[in-house]
C-alpha atoms as a PDB file:
ATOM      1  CA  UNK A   1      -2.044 -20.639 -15.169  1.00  0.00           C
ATOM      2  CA  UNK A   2      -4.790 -18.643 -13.638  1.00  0.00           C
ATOM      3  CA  UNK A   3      -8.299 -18.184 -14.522  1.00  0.00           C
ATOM      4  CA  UNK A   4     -10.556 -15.185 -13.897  1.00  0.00           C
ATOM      5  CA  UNK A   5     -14.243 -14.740 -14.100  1.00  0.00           C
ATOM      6  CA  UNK A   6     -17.034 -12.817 -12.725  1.00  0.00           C
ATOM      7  CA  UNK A   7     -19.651 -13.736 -10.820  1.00  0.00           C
ATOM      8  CA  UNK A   8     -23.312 -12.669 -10.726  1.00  0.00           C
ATOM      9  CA  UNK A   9     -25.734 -13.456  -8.008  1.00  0.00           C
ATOM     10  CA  UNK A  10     -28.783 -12.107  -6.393  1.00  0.00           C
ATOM     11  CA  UNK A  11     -32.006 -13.908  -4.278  1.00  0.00           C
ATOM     12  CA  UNK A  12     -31.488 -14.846  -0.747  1.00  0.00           C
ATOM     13  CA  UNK A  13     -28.562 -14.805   1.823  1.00  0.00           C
ATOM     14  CA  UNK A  14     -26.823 -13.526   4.674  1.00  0.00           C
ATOM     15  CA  UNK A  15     -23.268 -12.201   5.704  1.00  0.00           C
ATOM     16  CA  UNK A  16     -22.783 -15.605   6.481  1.00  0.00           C
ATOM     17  CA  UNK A  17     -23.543 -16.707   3.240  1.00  0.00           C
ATOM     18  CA  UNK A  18     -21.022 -14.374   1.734  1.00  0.00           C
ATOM     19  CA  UNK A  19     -18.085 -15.100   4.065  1.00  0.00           C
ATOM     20  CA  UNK A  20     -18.897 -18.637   3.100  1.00  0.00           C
ATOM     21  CA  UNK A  21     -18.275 -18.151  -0.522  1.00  0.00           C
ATOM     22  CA  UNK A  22     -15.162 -15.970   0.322  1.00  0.00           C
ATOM     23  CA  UNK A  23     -13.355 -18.934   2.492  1.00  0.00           C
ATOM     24  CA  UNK A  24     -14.068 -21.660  -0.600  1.00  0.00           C
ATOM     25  CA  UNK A  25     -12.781 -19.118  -3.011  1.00  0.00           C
ATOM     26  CA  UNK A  26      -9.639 -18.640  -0.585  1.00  0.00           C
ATOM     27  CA  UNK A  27      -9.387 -22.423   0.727  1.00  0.00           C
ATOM     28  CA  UNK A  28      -8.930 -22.941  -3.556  1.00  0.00           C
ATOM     29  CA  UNK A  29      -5.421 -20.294  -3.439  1.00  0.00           C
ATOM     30  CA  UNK A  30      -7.976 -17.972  -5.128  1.00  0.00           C
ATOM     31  CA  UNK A  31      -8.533 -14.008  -4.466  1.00  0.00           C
ATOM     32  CA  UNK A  32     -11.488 -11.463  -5.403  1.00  0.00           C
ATOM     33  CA  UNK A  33     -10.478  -8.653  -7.087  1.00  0.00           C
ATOM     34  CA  UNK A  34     -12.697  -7.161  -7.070  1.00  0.00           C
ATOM     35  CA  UNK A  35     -16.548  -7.345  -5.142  1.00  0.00           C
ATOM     36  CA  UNK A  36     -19.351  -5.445  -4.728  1.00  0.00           C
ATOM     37  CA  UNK A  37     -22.177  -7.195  -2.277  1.00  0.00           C
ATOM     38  CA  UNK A  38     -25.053  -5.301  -1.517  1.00  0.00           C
ATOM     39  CA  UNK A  39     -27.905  -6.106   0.724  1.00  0.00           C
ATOM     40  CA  UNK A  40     -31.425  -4.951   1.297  1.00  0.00           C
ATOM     41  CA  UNK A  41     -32.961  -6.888   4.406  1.00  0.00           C
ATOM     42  CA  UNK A  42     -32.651 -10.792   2.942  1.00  0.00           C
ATOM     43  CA  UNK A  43     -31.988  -9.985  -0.029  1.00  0.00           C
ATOM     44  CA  UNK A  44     -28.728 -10.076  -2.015  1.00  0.00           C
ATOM     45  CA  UNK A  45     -26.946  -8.337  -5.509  1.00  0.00           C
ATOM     46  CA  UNK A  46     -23.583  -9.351  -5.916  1.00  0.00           C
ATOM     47  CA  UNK A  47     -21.027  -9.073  -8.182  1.00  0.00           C
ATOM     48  CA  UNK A  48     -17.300 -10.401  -7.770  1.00  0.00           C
ATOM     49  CA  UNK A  49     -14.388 -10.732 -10.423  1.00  0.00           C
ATOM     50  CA  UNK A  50     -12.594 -13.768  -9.072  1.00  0.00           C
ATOM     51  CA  UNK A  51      -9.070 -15.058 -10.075  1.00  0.00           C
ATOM     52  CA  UNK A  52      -7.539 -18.561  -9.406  1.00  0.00           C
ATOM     53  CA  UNK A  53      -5.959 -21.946 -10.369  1.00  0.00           C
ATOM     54  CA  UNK A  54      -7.501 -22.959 -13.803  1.00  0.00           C
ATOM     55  CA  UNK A  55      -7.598 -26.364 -11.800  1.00  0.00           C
ATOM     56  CA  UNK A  56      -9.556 -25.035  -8.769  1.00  0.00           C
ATOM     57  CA  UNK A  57     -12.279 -23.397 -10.929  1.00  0.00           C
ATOM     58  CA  UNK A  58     -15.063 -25.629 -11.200  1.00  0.00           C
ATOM     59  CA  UNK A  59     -14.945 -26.166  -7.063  1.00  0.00           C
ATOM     60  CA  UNK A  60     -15.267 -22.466  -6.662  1.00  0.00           C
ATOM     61  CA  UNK A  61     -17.736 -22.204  -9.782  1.00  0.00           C
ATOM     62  CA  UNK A  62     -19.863 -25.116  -8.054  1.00  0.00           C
ATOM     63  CA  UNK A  63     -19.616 -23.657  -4.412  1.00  0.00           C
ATOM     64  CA  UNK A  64     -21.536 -20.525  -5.822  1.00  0.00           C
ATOM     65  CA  UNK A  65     -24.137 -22.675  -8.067  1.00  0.00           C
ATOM     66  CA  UNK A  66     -25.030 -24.724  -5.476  1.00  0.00           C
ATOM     67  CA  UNK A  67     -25.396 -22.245  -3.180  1.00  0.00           C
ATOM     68  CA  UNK A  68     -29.376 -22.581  -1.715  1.00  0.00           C
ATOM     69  CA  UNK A  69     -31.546 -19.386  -2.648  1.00  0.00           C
ATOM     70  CA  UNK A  70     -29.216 -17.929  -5.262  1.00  0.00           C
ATOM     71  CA  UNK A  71     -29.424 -17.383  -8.829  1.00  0.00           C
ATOM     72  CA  UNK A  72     -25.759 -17.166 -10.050  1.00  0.00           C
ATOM     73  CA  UNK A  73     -24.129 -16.444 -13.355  1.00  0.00           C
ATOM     74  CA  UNK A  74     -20.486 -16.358 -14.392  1.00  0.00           C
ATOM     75  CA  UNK A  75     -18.879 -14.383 -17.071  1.00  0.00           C
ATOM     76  CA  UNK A  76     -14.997 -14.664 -18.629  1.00  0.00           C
ATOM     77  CA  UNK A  77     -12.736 -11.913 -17.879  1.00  0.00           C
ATOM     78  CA  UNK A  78      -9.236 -10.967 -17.803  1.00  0.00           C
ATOM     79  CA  UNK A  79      -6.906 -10.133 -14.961  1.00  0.00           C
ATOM     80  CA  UNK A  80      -6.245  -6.561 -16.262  1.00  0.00           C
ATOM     81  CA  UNK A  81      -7.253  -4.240 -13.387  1.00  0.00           C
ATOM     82  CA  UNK A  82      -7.721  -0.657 -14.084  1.00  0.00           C
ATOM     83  CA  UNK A  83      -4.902   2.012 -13.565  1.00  0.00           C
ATOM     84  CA  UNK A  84      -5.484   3.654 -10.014  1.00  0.00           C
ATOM     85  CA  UNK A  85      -4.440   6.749 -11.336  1.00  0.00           C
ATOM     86  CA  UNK A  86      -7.457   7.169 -13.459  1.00  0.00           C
ATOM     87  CA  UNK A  87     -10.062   6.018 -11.314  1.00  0.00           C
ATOM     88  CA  UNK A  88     -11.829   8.919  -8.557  1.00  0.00           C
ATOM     89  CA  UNK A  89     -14.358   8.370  -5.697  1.00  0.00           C
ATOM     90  CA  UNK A  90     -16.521  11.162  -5.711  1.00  0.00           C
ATOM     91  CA  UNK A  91     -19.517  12.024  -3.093  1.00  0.00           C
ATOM     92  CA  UNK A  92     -22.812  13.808  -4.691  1.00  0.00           C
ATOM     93  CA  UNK A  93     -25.136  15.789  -2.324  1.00  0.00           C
ATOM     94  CA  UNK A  94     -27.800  17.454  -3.364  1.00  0.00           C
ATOM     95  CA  UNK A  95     -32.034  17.840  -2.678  1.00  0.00           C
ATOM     96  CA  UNK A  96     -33.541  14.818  -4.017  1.00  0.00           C
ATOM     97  CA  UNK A  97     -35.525  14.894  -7.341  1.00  0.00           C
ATOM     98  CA  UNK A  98     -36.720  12.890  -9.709  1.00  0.00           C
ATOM     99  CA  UNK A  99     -34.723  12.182 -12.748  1.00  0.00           C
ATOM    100  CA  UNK A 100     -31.595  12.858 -10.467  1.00  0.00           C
ATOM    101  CA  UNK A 101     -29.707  10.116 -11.110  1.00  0.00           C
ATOM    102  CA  UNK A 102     -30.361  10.098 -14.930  1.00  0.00           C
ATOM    103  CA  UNK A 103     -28.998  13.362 -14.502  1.00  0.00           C
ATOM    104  CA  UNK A 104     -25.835  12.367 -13.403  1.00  0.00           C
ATOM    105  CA  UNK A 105     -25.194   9.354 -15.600  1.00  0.00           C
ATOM    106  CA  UNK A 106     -25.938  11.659 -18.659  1.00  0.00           C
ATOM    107  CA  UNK A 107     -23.344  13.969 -17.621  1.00  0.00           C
ATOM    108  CA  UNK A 108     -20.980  11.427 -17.069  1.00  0.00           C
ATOM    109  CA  UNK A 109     -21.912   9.311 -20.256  1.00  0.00           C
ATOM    110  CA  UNK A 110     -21.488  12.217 -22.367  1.00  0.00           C
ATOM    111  CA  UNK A 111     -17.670  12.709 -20.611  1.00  0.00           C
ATOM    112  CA  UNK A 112     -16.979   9.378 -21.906  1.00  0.00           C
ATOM    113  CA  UNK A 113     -16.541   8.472 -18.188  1.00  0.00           C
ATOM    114  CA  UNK A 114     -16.878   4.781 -16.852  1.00  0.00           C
ATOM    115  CA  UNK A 115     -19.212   4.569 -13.969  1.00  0.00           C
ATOM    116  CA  UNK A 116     -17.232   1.822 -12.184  1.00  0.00           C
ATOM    117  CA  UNK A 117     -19.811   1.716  -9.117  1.00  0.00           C
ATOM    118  CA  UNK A 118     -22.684   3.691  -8.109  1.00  0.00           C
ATOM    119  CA  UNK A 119     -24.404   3.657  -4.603  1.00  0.00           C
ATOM    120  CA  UNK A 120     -27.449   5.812  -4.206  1.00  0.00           C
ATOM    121  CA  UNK A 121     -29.077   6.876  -0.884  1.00  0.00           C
ATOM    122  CA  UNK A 122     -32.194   8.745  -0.074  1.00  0.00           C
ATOM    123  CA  UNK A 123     -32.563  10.699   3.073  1.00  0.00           C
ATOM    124  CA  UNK A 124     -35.875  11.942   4.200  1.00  0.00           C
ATOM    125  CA  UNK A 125     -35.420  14.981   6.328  1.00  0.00           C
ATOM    126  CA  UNK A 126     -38.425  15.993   8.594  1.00  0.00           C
ATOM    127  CA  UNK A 127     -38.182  19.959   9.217  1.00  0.00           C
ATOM    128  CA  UNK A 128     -40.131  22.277  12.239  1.00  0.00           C
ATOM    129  CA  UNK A 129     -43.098  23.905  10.702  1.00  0.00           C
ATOM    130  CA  UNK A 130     -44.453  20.769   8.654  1.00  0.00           C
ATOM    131  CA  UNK A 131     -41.780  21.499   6.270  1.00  0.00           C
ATOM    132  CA  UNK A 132     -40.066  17.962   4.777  1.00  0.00           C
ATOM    133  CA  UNK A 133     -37.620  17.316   2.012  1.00  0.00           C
ATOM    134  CA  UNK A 134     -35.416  14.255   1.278  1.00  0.00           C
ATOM    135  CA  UNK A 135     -31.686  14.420   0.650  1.00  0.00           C
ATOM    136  CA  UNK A 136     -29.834  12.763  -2.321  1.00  0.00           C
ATOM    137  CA  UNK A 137     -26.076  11.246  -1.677  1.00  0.00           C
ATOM    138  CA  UNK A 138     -23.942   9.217  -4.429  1.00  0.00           C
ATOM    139  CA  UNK A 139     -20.769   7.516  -3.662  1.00  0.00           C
ATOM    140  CA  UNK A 140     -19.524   7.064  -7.484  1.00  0.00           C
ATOM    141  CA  UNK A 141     -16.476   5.341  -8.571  1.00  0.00           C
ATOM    142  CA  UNK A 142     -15.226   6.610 -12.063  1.00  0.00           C
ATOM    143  CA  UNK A 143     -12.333   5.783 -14.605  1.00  0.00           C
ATOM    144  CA  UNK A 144     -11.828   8.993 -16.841  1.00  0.00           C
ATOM    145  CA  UNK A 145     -10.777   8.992 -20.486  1.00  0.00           C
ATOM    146  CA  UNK A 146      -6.895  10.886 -20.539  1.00  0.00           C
ATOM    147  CA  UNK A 147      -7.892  14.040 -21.542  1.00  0.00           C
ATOM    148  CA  UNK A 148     -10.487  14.600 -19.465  1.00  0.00           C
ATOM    149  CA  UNK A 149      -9.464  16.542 -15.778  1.00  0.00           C
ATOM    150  CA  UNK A 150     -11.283  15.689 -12.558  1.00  0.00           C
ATOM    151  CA  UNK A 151     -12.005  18.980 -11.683  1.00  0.00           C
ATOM    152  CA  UNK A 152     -13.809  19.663 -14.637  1.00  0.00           C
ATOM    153  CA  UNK A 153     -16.110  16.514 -13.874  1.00  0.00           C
ATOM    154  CA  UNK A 154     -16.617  17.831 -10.482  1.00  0.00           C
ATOM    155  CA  UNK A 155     -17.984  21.890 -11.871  1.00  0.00           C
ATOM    156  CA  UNK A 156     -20.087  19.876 -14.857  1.00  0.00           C
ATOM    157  CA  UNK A 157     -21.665  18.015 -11.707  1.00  0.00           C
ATOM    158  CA  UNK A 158     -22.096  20.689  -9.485  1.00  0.00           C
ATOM    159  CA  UNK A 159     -23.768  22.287 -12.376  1.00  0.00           C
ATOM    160  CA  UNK A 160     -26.928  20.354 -12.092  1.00  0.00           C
ATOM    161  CA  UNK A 161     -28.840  21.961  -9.774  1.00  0.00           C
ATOM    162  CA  UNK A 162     -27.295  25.023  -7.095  1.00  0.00           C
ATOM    163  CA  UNK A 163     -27.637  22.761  -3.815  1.00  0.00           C
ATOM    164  CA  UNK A 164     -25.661  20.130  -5.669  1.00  0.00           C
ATOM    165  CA  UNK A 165     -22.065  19.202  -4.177  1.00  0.00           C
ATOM    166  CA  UNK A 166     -19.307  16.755  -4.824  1.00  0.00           C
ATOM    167  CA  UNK A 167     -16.701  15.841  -2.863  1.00  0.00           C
ATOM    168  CA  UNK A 168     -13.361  14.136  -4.427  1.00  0.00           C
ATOM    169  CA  UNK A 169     -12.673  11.227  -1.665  1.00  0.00           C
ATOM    170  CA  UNK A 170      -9.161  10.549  -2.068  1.00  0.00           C
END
């Protein structure tokens, strides 16, 4: 029988670090899921649903504890991954502002939509004539409720602002 968790971890590694983690978890006839590792310089946010031999857990589970510069937490889960047919990738451009991203997660909270992952990037943009902006882009990974029709998602989004535009990344 197989066990699945989640992991949690942020503080200090490298790439290294994480291919580390990814070998013990393999080396123990275990898989991820599902991962998302981001970095900023040093500095790491992770989080990984992980699914192996009930036997092989604790190796894997003590690999990540003891794991220098990391504070780690693991949470039960099941193995039930969601339906690919439900879940989008969509790409949001538009002029940065504040409350942006608010903005999106209301619209999308209000959809009953499931904001799966989220990756937000500012752009600052330095024009001729002493003119400067900054561009907003979202990569967003959603799981819609039945009823409700990508497309429609897509106008309520572009309905934001008139410089806004998604993209439906197949």
């Amino acid at each position: 029988m197989n066990s699945v968790f989640i992991v949690n971890f942020v503080g200090k590694a490298s790439p290294k670090t994480i291919k580390q983690l990814a070998a013990v978890t393999h080396e123990n006839d275990g898989k991820w899921l599902i991962s998302k590792v981001n970095f900023i310089e040093d500095q790491v946010a992770a989080v990984i649903k992980v699914e192996l031999p009930n036997d092989k857990e604790q190796i894997v589970k003590d690999a990540f504890i003891h794991t220098p510069g990391l504070i780690v937490q693991f949470v039960a889960s099941d193995s039930n991954e969601h339906r690919k047919e439900s879940i989008f990738q969509l790409r949001l451009d538009a002029n940065d502002r504040s409350g942006i991203v608010n903005e999106i997660s209301h619209v999308l909270d209000s959809q009953g939509i499931n904001i799966l992952d989220m990756d937000c990037q500012r752009v600052f943009i330095a024009g001729g004539g002493g003119v400067s902006s900054s561009l907003f882009t979202a990569t967003i990974a959603v799981k819609l409720p039945v009823e409700t029709a990508i497309q429609d998602v897509i106008y309520e989004l572009e309905s934001l602002s008139e410089d806004t535009r998604v993209v439906l990344n197949s």
